[in-house]
C-alpha atoms as a PDB file:
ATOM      1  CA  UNK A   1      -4.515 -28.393   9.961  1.00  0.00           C
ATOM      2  CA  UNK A   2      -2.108 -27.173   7.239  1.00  0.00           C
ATOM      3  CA  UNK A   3      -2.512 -23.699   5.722  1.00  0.00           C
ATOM      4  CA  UNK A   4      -1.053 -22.331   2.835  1.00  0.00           C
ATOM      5  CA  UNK A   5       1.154 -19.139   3.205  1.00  0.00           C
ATOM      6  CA  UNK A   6       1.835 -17.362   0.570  1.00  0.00           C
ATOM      7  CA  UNK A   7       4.711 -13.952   1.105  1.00  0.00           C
ATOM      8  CA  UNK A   8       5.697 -11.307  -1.055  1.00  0.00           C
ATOM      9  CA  UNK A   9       8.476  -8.759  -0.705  1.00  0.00           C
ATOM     10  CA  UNK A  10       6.812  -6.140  -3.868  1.00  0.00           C
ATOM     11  CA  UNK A  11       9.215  -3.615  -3.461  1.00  0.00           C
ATOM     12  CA  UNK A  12       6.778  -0.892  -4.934  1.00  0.00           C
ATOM     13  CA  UNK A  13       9.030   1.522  -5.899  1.00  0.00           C
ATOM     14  CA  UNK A  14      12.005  -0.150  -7.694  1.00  0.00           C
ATOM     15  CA  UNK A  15      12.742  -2.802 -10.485  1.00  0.00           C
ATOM     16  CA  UNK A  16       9.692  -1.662 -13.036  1.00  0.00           C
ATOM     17  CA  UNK A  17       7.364  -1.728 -10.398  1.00  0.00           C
ATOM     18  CA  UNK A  18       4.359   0.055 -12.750  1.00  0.00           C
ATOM     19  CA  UNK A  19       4.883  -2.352 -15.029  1.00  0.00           C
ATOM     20  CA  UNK A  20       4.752  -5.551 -12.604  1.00  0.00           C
ATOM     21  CA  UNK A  21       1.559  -4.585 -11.037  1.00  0.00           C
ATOM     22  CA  UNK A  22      -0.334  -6.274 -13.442  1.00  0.00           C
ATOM     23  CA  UNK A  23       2.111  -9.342 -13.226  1.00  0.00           C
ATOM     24  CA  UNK A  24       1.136  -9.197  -9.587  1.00  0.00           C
ATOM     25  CA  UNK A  25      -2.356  -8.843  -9.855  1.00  0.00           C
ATOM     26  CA  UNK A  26      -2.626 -12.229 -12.084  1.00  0.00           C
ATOM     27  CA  UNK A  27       0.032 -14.244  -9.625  1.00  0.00           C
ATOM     28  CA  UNK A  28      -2.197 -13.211  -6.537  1.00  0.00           C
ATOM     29  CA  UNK A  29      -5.673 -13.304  -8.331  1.00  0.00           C
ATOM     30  CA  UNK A  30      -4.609 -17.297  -9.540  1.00  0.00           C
ATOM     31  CA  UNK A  31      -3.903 -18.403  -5.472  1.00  0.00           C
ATOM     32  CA  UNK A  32      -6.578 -16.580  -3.846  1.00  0.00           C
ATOM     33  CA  UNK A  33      -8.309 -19.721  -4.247  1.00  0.00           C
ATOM     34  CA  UNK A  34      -5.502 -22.230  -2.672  1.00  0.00           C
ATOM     35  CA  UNK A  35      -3.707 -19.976   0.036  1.00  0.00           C
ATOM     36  CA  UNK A  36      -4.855 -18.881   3.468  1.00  0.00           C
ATOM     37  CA  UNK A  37      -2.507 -16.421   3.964  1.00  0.00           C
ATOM     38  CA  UNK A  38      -0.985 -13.894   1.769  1.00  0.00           C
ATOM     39  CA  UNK A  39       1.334 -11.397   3.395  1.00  0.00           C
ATOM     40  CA  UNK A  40       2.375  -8.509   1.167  1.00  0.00           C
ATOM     41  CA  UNK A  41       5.400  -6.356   2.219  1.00  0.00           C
ATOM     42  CA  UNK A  42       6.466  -2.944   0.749  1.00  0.00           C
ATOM     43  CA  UNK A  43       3.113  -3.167  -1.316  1.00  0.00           C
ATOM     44  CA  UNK A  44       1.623   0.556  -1.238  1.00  0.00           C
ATOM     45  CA  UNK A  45       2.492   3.655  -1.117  1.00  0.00           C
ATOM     46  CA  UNK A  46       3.659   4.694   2.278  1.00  0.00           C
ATOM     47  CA  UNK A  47       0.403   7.788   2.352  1.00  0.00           C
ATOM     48  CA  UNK A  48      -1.715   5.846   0.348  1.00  0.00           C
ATOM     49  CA  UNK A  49      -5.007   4.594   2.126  1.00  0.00           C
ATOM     50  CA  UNK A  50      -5.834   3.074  -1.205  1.00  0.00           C
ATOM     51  CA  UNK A  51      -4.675  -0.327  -1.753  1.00  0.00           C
ATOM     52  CA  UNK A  52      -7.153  -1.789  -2.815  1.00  0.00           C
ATOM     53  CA  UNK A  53      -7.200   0.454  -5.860  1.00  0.00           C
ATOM     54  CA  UNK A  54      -3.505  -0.890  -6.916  1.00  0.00           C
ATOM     55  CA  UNK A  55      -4.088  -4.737  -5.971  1.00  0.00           C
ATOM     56  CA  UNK A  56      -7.205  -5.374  -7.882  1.00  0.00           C
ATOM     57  CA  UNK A  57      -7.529  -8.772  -6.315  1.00  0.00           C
ATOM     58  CA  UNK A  58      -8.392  -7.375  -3.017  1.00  0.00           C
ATOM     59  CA  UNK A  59     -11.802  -6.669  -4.337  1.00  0.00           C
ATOM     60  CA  UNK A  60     -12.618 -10.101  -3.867  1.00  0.00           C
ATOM     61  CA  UNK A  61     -15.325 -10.775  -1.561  1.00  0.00           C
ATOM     62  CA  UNK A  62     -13.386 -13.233   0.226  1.00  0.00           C
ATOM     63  CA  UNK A  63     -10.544 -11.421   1.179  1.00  0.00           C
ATOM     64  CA  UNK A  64      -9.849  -9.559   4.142  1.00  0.00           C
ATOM     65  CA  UNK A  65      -6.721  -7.559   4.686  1.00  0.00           C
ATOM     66  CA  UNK A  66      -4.999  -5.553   6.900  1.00  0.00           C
ATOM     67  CA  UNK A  67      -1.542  -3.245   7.014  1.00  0.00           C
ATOM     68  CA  UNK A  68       0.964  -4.288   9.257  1.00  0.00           C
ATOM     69  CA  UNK A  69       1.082  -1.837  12.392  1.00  0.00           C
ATOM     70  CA  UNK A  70       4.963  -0.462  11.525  1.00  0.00           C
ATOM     71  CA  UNK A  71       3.091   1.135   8.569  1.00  0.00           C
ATOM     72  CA  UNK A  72       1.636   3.941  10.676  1.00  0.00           C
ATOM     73  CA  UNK A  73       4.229   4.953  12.867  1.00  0.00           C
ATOM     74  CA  UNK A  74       5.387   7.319  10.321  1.00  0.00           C
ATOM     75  CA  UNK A  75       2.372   8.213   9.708  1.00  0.00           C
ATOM     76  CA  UNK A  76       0.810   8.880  13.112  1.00  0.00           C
ATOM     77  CA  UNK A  77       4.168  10.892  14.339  1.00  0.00           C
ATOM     78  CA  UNK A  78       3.504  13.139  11.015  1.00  0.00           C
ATOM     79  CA  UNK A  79       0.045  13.368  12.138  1.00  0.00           C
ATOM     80  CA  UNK A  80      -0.012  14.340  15.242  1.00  0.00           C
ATOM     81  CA  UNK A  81       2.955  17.049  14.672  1.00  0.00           C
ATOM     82  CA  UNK A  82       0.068  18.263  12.122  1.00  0.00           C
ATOM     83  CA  UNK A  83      -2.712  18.456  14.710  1.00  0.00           C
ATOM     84  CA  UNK A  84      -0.322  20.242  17.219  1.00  0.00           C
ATOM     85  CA  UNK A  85       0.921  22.937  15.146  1.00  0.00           C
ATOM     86  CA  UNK A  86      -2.476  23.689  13.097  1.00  0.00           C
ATOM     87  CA  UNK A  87      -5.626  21.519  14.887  1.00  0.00           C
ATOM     88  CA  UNK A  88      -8.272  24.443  12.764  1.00  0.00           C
ATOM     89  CA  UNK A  89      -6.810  23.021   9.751  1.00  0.00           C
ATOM     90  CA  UNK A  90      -5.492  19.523  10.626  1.00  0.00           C
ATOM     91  CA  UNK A  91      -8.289  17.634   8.162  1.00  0.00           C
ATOM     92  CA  UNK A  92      -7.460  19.653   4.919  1.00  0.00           C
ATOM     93  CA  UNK A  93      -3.396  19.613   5.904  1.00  0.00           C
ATOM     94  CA  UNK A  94      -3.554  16.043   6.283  1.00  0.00           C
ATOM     95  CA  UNK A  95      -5.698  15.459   2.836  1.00  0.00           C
ATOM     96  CA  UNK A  96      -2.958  17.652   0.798  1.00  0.00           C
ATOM     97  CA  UNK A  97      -0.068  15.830   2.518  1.00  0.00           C
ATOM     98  CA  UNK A  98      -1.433  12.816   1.542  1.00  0.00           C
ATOM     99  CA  UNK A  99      -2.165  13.829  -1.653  1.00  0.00           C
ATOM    100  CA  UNK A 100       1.255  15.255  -2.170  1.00  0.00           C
ATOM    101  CA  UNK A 101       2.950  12.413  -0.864  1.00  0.00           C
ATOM    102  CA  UNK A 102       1.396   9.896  -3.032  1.00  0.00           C
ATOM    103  CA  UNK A 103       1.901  11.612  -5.772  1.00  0.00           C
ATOM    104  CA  UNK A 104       5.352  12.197  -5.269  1.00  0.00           C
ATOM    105  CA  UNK A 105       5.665   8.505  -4.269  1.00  0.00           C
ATOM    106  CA  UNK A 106       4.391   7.246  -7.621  1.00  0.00           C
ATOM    107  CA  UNK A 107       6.471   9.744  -8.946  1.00  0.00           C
ATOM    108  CA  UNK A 108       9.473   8.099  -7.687  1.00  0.00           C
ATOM    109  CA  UNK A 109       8.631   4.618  -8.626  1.00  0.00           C
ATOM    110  CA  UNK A 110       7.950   5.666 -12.277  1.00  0.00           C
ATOM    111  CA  UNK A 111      11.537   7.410 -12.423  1.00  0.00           C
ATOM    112  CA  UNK A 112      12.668   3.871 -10.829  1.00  0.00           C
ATOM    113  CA  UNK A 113      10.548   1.856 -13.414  1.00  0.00           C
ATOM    114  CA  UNK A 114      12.572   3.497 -16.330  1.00  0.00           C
END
């Protein structure tokens, strides 16, 4: 059995990334159909759990995806210095940081994109 792989270095943040998103979308959404595999690196925001709202093709019904497990290590050691120091609070501190971050994430990639 052969299966088509199909990888991706996006580098979100640099080399007009805003404006290749929709690029990306179109290249992904044309070989969802003929690939097995398609393994995305650097393809969200670090904070973001929203993917899916970038990468329109992952609304597919026939994809299923997953984020590598090296994505969360930052996250989890941020978390859990968050639950130590403040556990009353630890659901709204970790909904601003996230907010925060992502926003200051895509704020980053458009100063890159121009």
């Amino acid at each position: 059995m052969k299966l088509s792989i199909l990888t991706w270095n996006i580098n979100f943040m640099h080399d007009h990334w805003l404006e290749r998103v929709e690029s990306i979308n179109s290249t992904l959404e044309k070989h969802i159909n003929n690939t097995d595999i398609i393994a995305l690196q650097e393809a969200t925001l670090p904070f973001s759990n929203g993917i899916d709202d970038i990468y329109k093709f992952l609304k597919c019904k026939k994809i299923n995806y997953t984020t590598g497990p090296e994505f969360f290590f930052e996250k989890d050691f941020i978390y859990k210095k968050i639950k130590d120091a403040c556990p009353k609070y630890e659901k709204i501190i970790k909904n601003v940081f996230e907010y925060l971050m992502d926003k200051f994430l895509f704020f980053c990639g458009y100063i890159f994109s121009h």
